[in-house]
PDB file of N, CA and C in Angstrom:
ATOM      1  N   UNK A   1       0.801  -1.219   0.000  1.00  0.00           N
ATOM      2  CA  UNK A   1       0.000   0.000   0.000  1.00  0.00           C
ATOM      3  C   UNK A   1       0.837   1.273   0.000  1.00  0.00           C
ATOM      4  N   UNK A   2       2.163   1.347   0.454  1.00  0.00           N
ATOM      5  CA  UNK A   2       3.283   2.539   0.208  1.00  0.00           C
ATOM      6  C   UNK A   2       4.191   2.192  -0.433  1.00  0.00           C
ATOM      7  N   UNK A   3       3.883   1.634  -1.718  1.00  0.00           N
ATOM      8  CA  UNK A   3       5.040   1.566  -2.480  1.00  0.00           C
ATOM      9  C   UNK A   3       5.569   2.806  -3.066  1.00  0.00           C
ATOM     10  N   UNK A   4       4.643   3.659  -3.074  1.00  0.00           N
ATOM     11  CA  UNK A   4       5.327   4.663  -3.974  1.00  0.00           C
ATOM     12  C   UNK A   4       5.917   5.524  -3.202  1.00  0.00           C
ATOM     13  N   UNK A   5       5.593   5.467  -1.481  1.00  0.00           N
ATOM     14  CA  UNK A   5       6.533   6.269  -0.658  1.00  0.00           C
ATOM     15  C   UNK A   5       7.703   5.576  -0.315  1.00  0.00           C
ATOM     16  N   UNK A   6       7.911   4.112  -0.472  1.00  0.00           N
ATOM     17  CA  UNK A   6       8.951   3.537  -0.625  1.00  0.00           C
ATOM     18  C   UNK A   6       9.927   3.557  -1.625  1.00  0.00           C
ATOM     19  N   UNK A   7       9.647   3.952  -2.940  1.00  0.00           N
ATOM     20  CA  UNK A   7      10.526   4.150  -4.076  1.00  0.00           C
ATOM     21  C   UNK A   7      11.121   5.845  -3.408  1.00  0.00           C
ATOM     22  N   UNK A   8      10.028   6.449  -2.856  1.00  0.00           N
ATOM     23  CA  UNK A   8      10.819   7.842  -3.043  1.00  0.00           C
ATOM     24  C   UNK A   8      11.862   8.042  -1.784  1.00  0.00           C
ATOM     25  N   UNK A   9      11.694   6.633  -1.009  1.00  0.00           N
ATOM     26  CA  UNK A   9      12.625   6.807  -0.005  1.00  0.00           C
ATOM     27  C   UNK A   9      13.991   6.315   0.233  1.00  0.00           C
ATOM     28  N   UNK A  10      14.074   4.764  -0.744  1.00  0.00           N
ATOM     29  CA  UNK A  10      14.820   4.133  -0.988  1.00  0.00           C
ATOM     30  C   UNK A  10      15.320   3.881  -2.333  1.00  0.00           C
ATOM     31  N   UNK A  11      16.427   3.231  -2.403  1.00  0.00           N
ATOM     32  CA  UNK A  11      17.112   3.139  -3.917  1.00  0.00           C
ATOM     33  C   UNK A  11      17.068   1.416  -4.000  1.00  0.00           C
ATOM     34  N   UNK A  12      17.116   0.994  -3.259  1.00  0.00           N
ATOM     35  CA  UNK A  12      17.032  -0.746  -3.285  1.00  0.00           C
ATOM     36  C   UNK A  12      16.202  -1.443  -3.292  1.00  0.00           C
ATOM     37  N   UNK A  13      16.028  -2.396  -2.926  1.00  0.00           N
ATOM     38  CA  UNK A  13      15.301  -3.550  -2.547  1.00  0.00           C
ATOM     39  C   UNK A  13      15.436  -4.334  -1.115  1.00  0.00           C
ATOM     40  N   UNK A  14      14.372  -4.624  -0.854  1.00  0.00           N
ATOM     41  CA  UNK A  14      14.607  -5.168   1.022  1.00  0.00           C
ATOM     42  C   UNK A  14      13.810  -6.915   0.672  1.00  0.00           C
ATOM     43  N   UNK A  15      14.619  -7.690   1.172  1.00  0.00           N
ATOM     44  CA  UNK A  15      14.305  -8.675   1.399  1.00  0.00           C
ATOM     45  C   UNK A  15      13.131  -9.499   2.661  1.00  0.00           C
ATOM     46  N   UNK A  16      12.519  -7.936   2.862  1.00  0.00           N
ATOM     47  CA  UNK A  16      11.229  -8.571   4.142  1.00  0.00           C
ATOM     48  C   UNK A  16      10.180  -8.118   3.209  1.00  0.00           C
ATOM     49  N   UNK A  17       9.373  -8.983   3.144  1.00  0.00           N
ATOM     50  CA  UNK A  17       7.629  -8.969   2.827  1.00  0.00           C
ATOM     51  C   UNK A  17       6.317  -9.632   3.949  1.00  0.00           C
ATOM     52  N   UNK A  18       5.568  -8.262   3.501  1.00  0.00           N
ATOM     53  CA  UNK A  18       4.344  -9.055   4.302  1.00  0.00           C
ATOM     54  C   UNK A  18       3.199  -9.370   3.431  1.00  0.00           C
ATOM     55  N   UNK A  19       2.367 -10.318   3.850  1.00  0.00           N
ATOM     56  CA  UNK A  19       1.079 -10.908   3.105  1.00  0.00           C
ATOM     57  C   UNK A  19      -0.046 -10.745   4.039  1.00  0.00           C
ATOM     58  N   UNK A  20      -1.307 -10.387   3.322  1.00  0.00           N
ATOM     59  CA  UNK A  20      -2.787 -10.575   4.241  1.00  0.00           C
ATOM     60  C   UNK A  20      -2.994 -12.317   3.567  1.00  0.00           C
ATOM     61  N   UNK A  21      -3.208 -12.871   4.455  1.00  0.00           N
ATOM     62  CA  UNK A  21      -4.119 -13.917   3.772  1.00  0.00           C
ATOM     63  C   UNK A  21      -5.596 -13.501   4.164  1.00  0.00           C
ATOM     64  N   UNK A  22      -6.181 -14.429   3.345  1.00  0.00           N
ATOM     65  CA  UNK A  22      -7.839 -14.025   3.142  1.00  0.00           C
ATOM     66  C   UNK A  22      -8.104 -14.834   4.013  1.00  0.00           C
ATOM     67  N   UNK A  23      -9.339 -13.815   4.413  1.00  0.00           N
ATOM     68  CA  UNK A  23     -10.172 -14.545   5.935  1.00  0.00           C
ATOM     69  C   UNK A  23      -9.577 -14.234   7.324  1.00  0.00           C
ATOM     70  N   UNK A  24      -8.805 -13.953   7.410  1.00  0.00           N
ATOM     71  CA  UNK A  24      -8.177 -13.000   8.282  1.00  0.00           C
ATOM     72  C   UNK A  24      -8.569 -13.987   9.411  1.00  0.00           C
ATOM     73  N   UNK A  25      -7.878 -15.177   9.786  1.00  0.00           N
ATOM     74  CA  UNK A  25      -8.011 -16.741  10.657  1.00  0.00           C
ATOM     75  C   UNK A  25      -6.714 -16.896  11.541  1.00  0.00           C
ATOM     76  N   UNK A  26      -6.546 -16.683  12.350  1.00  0.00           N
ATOM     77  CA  UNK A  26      -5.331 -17.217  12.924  1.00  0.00           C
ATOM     78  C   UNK A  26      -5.058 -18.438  12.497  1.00  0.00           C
ATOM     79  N   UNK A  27      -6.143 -19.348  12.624  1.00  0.00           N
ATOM     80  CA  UNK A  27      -5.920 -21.055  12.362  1.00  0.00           C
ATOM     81  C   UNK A  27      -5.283 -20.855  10.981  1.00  0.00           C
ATOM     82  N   UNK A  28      -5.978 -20.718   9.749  1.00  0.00           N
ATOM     83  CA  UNK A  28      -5.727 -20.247   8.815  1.00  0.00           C
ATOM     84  C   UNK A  28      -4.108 -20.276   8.282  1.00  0.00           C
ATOM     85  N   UNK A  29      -3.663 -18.754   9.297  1.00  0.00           N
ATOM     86  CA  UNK A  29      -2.394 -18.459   8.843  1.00  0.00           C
ATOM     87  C   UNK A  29      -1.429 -19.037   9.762  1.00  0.00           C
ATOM     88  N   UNK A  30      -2.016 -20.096  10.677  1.00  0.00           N
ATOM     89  CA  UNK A  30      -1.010 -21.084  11.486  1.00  0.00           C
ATOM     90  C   UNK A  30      -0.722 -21.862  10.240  1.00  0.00           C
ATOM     91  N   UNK A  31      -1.831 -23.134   9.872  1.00  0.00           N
ATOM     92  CA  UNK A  31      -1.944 -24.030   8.837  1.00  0.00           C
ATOM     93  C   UNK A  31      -1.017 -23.561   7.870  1.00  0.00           C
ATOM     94  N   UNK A  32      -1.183 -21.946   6.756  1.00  0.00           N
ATOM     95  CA  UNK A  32       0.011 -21.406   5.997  1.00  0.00           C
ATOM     96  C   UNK A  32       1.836 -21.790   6.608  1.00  0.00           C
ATOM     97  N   UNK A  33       1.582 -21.553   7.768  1.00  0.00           N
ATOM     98  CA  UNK A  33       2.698 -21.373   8.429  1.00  0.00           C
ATOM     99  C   UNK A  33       3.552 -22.955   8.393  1.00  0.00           C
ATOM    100  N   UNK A  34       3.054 -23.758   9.154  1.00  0.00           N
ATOM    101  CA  UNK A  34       3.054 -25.258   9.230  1.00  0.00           C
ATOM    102  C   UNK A  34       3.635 -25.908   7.988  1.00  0.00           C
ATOM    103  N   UNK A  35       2.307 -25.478   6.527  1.00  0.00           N
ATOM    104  CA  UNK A  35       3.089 -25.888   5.225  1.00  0.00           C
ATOM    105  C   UNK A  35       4.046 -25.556   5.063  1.00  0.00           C
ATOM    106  N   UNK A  36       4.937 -25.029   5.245  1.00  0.00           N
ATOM    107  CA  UNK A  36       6.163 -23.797   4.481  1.00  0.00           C
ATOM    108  C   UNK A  36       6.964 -25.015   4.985  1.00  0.00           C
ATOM    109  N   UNK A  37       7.679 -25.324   4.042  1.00  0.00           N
ATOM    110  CA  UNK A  37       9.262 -26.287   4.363  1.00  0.00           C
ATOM    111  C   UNK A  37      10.350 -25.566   4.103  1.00  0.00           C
ATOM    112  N   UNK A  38      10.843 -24.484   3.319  1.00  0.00           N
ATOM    113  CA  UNK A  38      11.832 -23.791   3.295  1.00  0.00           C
ATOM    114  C   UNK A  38      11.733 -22.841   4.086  1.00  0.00           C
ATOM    115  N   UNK A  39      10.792 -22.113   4.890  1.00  0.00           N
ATOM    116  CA  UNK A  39      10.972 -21.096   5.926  1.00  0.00           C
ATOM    117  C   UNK A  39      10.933 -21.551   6.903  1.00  0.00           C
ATOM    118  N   UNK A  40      11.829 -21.026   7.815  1.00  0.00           N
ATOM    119  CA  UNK A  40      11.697 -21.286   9.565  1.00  0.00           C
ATOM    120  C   UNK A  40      10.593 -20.274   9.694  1.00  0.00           C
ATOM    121  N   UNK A  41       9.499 -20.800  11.068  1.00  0.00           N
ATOM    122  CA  UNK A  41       8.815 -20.004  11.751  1.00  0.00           C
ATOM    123  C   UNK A  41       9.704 -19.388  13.324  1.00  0.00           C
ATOM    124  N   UNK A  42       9.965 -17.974  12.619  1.00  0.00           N
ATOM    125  CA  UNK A  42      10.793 -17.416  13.455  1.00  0.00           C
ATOM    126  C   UNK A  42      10.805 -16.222  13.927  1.00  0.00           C
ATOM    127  N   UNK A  43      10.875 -15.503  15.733  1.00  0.00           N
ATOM    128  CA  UNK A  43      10.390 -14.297  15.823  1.00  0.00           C
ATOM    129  C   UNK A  43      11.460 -13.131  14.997  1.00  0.00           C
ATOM    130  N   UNK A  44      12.955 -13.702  15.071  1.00  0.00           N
ATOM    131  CA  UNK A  44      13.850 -12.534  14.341  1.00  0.00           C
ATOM    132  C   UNK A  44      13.930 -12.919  13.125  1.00  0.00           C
ATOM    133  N   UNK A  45      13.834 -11.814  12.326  1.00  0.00           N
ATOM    134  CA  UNK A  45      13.754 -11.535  10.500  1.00  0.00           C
ATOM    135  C   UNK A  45      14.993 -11.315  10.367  1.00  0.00           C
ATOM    136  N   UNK A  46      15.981 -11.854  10.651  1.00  0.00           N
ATOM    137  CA  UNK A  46      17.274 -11.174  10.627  1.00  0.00           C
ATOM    138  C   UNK A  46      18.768 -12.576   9.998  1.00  0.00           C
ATOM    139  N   UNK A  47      18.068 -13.395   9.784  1.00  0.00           N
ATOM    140  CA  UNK A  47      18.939 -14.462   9.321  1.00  0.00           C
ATOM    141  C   UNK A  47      19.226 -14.464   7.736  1.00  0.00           C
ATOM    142  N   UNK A  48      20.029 -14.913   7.691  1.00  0.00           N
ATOM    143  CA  UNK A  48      20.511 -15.453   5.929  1.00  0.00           C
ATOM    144  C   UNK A  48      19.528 -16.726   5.334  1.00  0.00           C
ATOM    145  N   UNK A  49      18.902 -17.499   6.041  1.00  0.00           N
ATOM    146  CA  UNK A  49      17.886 -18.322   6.091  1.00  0.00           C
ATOM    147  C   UNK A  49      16.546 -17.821   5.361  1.00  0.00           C
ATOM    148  N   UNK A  50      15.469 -18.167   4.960  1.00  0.00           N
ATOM    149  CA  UNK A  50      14.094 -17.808   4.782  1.00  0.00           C
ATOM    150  C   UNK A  50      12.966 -17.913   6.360  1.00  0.00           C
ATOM    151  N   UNK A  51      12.869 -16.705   6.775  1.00  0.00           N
ATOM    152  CA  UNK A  51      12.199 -16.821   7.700  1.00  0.00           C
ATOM    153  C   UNK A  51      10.578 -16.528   7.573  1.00  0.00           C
ATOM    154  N   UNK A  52       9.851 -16.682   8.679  1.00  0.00           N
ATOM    155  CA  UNK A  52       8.543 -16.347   8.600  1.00  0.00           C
ATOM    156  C   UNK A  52       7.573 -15.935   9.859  1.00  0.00           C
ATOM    157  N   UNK A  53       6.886 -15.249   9.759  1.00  0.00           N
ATOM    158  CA  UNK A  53       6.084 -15.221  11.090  1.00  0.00           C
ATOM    159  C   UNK A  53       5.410 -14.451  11.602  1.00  0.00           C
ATOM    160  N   UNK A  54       4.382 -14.914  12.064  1.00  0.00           N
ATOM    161  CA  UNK A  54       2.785 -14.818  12.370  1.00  0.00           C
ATOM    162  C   UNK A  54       2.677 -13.710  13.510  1.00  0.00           C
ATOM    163  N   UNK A  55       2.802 -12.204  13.392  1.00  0.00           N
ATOM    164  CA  UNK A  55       3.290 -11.502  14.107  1.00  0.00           C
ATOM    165  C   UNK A  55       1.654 -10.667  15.343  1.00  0.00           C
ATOM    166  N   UNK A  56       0.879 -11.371  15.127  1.00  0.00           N
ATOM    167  CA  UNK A  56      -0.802 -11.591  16.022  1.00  0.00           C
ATOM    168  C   UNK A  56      -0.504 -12.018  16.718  1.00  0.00           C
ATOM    169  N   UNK A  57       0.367 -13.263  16.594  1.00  0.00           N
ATOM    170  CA  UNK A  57       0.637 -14.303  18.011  1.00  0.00           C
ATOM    171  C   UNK A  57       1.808 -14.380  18.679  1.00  0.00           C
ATOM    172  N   UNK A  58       2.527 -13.781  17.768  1.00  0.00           N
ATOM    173  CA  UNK A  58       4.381 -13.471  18.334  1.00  0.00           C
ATOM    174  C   UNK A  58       5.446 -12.662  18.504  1.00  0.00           C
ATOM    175  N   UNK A  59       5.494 -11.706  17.661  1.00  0.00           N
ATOM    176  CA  UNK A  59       5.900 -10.962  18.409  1.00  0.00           C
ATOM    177  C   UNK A  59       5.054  -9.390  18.966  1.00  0.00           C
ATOM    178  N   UNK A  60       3.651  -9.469  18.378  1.00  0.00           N
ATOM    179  CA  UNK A  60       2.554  -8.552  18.727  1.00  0.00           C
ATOM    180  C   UNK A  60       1.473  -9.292  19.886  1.00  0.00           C
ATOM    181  N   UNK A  61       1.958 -10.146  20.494  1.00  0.00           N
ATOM    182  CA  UNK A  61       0.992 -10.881  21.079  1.00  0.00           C
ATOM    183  C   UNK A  61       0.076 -10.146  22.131  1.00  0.00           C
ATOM    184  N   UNK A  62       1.387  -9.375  22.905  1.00  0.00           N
ATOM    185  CA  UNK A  62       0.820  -8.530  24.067  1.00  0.00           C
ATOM    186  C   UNK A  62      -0.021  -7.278  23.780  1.00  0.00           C
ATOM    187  N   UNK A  63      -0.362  -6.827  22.441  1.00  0.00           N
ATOM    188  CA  UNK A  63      -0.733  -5.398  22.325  1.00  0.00           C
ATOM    189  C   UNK A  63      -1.906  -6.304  21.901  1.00  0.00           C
ATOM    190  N   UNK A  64      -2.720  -5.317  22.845  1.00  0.00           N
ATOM    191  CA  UNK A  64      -4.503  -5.462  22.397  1.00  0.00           C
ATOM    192  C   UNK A  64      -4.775  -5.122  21.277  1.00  0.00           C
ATOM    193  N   UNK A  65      -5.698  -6.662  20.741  1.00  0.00           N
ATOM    194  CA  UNK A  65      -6.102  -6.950  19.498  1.00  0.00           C
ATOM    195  C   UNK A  65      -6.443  -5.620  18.710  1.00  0.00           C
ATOM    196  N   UNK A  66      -7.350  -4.391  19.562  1.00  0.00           N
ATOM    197  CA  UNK A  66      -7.627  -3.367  18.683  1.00  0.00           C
ATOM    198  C   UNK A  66      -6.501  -2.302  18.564  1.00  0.00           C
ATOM    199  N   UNK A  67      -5.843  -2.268  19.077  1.00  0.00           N
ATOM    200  CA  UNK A  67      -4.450  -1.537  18.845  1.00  0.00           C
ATOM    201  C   UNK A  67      -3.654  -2.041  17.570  1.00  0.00           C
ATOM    202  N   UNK A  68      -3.925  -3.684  17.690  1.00  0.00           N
ATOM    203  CA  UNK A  68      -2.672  -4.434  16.632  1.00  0.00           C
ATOM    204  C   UNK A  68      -3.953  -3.990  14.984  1.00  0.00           C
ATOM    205  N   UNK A  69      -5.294  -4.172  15.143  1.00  0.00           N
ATOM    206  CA  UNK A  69      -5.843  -4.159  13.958  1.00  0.00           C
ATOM    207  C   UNK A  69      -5.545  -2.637  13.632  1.00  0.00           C
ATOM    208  N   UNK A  70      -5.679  -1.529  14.182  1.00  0.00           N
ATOM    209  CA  UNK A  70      -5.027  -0.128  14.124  1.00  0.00           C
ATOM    210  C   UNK A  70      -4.013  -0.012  13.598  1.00  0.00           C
ATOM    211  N   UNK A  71      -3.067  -0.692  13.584  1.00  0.00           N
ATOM    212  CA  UNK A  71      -1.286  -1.154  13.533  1.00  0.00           C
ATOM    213  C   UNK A  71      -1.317  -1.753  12.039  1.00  0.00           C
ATOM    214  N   UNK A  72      -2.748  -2.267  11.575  1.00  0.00           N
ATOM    215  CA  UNK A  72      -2.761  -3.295  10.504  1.00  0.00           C
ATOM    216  C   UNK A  72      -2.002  -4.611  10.442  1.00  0.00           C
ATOM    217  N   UNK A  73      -1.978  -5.011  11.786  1.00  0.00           N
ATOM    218  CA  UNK A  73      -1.443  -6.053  12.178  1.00  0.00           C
ATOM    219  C   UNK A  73      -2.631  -7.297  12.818  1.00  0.00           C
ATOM    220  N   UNK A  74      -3.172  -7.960  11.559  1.00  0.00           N
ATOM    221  CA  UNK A  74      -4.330  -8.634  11.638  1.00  0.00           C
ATOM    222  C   UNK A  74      -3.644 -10.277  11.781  1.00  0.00           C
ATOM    223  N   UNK A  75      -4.933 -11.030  12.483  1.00  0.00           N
ATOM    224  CA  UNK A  75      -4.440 -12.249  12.277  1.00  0.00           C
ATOM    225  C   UNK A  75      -4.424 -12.908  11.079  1.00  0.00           C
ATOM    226  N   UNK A  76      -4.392 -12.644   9.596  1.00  0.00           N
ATOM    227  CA  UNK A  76      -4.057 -13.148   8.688  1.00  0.00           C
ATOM    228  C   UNK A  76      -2.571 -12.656   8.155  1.00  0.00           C
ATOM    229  N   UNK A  77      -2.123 -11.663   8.869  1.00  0.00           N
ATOM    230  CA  UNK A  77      -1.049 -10.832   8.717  1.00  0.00           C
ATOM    231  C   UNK A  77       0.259 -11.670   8.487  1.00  0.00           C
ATOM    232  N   UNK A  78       1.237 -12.518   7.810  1.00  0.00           N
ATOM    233  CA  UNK A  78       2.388 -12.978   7.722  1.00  0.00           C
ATOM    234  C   UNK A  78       3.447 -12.424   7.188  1.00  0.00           C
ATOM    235  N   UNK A  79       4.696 -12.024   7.989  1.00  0.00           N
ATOM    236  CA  UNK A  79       5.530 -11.280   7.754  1.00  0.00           C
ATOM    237  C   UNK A  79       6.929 -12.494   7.330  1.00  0.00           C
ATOM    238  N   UNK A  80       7.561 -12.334   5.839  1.00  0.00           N
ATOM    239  CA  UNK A  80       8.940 -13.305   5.436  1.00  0.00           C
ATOM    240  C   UNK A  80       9.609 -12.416   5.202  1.00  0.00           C
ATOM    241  N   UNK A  81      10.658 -12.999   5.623  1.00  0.00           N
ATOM    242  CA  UNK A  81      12.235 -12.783   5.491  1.00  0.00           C
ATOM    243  C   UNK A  81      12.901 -13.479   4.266  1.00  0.00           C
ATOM    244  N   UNK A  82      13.217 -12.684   3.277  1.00  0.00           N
ATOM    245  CA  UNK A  82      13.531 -14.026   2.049  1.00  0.00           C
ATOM    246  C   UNK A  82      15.087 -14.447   1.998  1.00  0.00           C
ATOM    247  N   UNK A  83      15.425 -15.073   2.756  1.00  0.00           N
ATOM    248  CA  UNK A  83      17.240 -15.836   2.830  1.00  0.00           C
ATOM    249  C   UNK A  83      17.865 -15.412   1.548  1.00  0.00           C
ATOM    250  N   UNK A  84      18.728 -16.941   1.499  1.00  0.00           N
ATOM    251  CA  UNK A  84      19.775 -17.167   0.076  1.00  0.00           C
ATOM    252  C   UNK A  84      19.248 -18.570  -0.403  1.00  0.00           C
ATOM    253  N   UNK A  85      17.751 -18.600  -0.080  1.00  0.00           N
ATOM    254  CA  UNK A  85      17.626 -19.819  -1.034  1.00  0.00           C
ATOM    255  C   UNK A  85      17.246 -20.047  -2.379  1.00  0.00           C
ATOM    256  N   UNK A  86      17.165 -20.711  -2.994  1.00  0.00           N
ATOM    257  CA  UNK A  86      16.535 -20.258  -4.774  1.00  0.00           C
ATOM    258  C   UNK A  86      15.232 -19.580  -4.569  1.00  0.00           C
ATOM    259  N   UNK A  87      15.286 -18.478  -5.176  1.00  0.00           N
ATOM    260  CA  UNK A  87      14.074 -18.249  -5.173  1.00  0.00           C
ATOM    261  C   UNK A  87      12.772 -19.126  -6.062  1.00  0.00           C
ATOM    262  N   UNK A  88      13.196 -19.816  -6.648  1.00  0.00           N
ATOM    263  CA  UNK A  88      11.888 -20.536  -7.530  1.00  0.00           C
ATOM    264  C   UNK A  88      11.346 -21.444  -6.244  1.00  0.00           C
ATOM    265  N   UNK A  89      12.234 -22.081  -5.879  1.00  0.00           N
ATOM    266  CA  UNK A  89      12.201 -23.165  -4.628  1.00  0.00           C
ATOM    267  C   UNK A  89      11.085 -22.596  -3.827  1.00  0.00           C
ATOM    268  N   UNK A  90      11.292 -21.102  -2.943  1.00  0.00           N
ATOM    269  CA  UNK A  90      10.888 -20.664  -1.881  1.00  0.00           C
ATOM    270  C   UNK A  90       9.328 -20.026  -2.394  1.00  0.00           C
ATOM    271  N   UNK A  91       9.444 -19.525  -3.880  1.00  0.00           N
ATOM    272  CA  UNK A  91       7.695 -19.162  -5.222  1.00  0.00           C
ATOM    273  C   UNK A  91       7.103 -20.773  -4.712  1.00  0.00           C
ATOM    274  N   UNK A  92       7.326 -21.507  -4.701  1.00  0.00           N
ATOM    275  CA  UNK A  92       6.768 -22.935  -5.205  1.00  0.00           C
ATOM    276  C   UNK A  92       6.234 -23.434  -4.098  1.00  0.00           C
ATOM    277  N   UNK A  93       7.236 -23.148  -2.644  1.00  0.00           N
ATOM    278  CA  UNK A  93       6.794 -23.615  -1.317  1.00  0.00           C
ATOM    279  C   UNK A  93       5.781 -22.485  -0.316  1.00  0.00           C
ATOM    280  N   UNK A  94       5.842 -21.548  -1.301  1.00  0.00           N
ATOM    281  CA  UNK A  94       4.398 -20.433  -1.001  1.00  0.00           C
ATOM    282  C   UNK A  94       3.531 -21.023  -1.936  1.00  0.00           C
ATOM    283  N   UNK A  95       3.487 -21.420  -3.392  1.00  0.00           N
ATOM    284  CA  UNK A  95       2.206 -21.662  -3.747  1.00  0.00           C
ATOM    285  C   UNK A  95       1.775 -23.046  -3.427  1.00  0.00           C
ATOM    286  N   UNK A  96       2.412 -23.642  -2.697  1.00  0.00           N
ATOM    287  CA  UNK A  96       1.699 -25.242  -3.138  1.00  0.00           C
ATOM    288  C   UNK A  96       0.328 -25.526  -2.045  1.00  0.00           C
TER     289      UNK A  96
END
């Protein structure tokens, strides 16, 4: 939704992305979570690895739910870290 204040702020590219999944389910975006074989479910985004994680239940756990939906930090909310792994590998183990 700020991409275009992101181009005017930066010259690169960042290797963290976030996703809404639909239905906005904790269960939901546990189950997402669970499938993933190339990402660790992990609270620090900060590895050379592919990380991932469900930031409703972990590291936003303590801030009241209507603060975190304010925050746009919903329970369908999944935040990755994209490592050094192939990327086709890591496309393939998000769509399957």
């Amino acid at each position: 939704p700020q991409y275009a204040l992101y181009k005017k702020q930066m010259s690169g590219f960042s290797g963290m992305i976030s996703i809404y999944l639909k239905g906005d389910e904790v269960e939901k975006s546990r189950r997402f979570l669970k499938h993933l074989k190339l990402f660790t479910t992990a609270e620090s985004l900060g590895g050379y690895e592919s990380l991932v994680e469900l930031p409703a239940v972990m590291t936003h756990a303590s801030v009241p739910e209507e603060h975190r939906r304010q925050l746009g930090i919903t329970d369908g909310l999944i935040r990755m870290s994209v490592g050094l792994e192939n990327v086709r590998d890591l496309l393939e183990d998000i769509e399957d």
